[in-house]
Protein backbone atom coordinates (compact mmCIF):
# COMPACT_ATOMS: atom_id res chain seq x y z
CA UNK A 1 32.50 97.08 140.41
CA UNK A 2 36.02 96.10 141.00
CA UNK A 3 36.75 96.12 137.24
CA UNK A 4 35.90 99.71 136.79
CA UNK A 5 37.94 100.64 139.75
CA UNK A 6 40.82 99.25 138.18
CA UNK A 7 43.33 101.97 136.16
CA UNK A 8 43.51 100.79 133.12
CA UNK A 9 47.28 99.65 132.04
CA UNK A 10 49.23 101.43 129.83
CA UNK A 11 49.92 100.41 126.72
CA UNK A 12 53.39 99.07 126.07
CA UNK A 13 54.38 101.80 123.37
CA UNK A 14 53.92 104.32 126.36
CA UNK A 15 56.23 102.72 129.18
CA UNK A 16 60.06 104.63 129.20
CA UNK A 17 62.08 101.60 129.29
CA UNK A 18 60.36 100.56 125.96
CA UNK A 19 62.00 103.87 124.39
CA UNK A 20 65.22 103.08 125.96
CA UNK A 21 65.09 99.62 124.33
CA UNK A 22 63.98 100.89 120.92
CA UNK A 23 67.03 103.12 121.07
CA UNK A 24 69.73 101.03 122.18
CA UNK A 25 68.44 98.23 119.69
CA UNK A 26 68.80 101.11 117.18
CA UNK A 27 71.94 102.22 118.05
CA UNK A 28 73.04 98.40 117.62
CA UNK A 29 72.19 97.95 114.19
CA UNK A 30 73.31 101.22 113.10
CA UNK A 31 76.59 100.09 114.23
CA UNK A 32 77.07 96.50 113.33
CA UNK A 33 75.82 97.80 109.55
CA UNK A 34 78.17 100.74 109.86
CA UNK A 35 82.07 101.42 110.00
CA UNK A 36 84.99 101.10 107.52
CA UNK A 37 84.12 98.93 104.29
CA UNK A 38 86.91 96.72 103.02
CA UNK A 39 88.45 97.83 99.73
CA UNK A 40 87.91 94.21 98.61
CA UNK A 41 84.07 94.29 99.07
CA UNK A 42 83.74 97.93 97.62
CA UNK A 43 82.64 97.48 93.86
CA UNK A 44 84.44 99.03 91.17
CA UNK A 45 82.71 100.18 88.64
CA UNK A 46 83.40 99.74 84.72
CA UNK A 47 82.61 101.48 82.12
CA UNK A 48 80.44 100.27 79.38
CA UNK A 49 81.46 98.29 76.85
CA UNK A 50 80.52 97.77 73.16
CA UNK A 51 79.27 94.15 71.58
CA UNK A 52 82.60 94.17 70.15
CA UNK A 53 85.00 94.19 73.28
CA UNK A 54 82.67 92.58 76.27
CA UNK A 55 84.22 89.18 75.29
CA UNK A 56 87.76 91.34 76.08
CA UNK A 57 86.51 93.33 79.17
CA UNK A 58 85.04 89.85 80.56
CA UNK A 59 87.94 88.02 80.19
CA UNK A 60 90.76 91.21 81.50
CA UNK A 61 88.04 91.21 84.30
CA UNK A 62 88.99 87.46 85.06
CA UNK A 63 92.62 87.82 84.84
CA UNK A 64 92.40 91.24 87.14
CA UNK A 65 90.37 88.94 89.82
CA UNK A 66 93.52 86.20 89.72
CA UNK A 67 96.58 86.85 91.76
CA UNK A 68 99.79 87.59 90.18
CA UNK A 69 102.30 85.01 92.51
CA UNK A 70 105.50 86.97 93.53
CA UNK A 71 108.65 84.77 92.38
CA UNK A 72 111.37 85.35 95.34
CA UNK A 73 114.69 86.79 93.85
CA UNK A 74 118.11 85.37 94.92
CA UNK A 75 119.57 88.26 97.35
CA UNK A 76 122.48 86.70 98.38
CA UNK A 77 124.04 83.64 97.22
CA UNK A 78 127.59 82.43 99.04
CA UNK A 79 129.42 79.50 100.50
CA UNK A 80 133.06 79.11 101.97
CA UNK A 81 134.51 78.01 105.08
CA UNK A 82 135.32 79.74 108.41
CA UNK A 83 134.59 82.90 109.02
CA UNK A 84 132.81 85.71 106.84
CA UNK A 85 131.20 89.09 106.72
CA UNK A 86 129.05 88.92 103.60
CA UNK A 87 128.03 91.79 101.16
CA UNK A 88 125.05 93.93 102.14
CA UNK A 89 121.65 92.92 100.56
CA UNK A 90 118.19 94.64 100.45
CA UNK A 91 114.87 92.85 101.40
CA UNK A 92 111.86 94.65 100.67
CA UNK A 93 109.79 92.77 103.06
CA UNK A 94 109.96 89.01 104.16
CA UNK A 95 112.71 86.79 103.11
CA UNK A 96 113.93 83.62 103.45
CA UNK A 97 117.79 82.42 104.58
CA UNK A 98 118.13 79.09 103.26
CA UNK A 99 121.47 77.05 104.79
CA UNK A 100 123.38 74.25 105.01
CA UNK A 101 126.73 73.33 106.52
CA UNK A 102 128.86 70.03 106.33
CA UNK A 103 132.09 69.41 108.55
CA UNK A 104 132.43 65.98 107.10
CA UNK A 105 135.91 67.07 105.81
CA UNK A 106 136.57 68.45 109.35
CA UNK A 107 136.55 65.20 111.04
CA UNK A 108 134.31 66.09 114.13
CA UNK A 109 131.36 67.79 114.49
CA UNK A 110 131.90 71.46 114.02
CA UNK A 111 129.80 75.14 114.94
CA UNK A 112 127.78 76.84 112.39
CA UNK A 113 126.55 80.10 113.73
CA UNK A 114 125.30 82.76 110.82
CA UNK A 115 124.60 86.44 112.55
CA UNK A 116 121.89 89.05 110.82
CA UNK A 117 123.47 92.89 110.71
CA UNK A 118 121.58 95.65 110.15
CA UNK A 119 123.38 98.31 107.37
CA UNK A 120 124.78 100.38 110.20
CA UNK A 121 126.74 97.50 111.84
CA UNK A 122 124.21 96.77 114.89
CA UNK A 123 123.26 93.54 115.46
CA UNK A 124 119.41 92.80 114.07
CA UNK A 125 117.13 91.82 116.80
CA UNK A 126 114.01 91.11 114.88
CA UNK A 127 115.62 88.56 112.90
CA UNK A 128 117.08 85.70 114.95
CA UNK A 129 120.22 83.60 114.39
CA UNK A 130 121.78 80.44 113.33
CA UNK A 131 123.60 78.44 116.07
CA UNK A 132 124.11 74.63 115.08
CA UNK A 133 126.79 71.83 116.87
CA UNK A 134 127.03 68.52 114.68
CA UNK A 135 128.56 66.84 111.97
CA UNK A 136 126.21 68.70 108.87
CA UNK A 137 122.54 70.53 108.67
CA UNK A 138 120.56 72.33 106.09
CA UNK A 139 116.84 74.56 107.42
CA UNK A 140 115.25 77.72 106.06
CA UNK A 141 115.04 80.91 108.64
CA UNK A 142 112.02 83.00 107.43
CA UNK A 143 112.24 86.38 108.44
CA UNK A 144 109.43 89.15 108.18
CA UNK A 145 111.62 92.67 108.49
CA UNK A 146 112.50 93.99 105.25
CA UNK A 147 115.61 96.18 105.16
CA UNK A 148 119.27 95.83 104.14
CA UNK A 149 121.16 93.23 105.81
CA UNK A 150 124.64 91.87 105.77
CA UNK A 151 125.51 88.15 107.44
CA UNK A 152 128.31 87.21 109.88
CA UNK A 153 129.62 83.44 109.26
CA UNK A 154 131.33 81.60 111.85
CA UNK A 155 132.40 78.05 111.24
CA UNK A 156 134.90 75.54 110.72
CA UNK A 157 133.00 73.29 108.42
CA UNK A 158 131.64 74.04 104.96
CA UNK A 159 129.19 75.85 104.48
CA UNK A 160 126.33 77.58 102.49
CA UNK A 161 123.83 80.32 102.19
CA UNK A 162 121.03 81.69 100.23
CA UNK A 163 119.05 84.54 100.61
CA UNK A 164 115.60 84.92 98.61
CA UNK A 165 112.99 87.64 99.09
């Protein structure tokens, strides 16, 4: 008798918190397989092409996958001694100050300090300076703010500077 006085149980489908799981694990895949595609991963399409030119479209498919490398262009190229405000220069995006000083001739070692300008005549902040103390040096600065520059020199030794972006 005590089995038939038992309620049966109900059967999982009909509890509420299954529901609420079934949603939430819905709502979950809906949006990890959602959202924003890349435009890398979206396929192009391309139009048909005859026996005669798939040879062609296969290979201008090829060289459209490679990437094109950017050669840098000399912005600014100057050396001298002491002090100098340069010419004005345009970067387009990142570029790359490439320096060297020697104060061999001076004797001693010697200051090197190259300032960045924005076009207006205010001192650029997002691109940082050159301060060196010694006898000669040569880096590259990389800088990632496009726009148009001009350069401050201050030294006693000699010195030079290219700019490529």
């Amino acid at each position: 008798m005590d089995e038939q006085a038992k309620p049966a149980k109900k059967r999982i489908y009909k509890r509420w918190w299954f529901w609420v799981l079934v949603v939430i694990v819905f709502f979950v895949i809906v949006g990890a397989s959602g959202g924003k595609k890349d435009a890398n991963t979206a396929k192009q399409s391309v139009p048909a092409a005859s026996d005669n030119t798939t040879a062609s479209t296969s290979q201008q498919t090829n060289q459209q996958a490679q990437p094109t490398p950017v050669v840098a262009q000399t912005l600014l190229d100057i050396s001298g001694t002491g002090t100098k405000s340069t010419q004005k220069f345009t970067a387009a995006g990142d570029w790359d100050m490439n320096w060297s000083y020697d104060c061999s001739n001076f004797g001693t070692q010697g200051n090197f300090q190259v300032m960045v300008y924005n076009s207006d005549g205010s001192m650029s902040f997002q691109n940082n300076l050159v301060n060196q103390l010694g006898k000669s040096g040569t880096d590259v600065e990389h800088y990632h703010a496009g726009g148009t520059y001009y350069l401050e020199v201050n030294s006693e030794c000699k010195w030079k500077i290219s700019i490529k972006g």
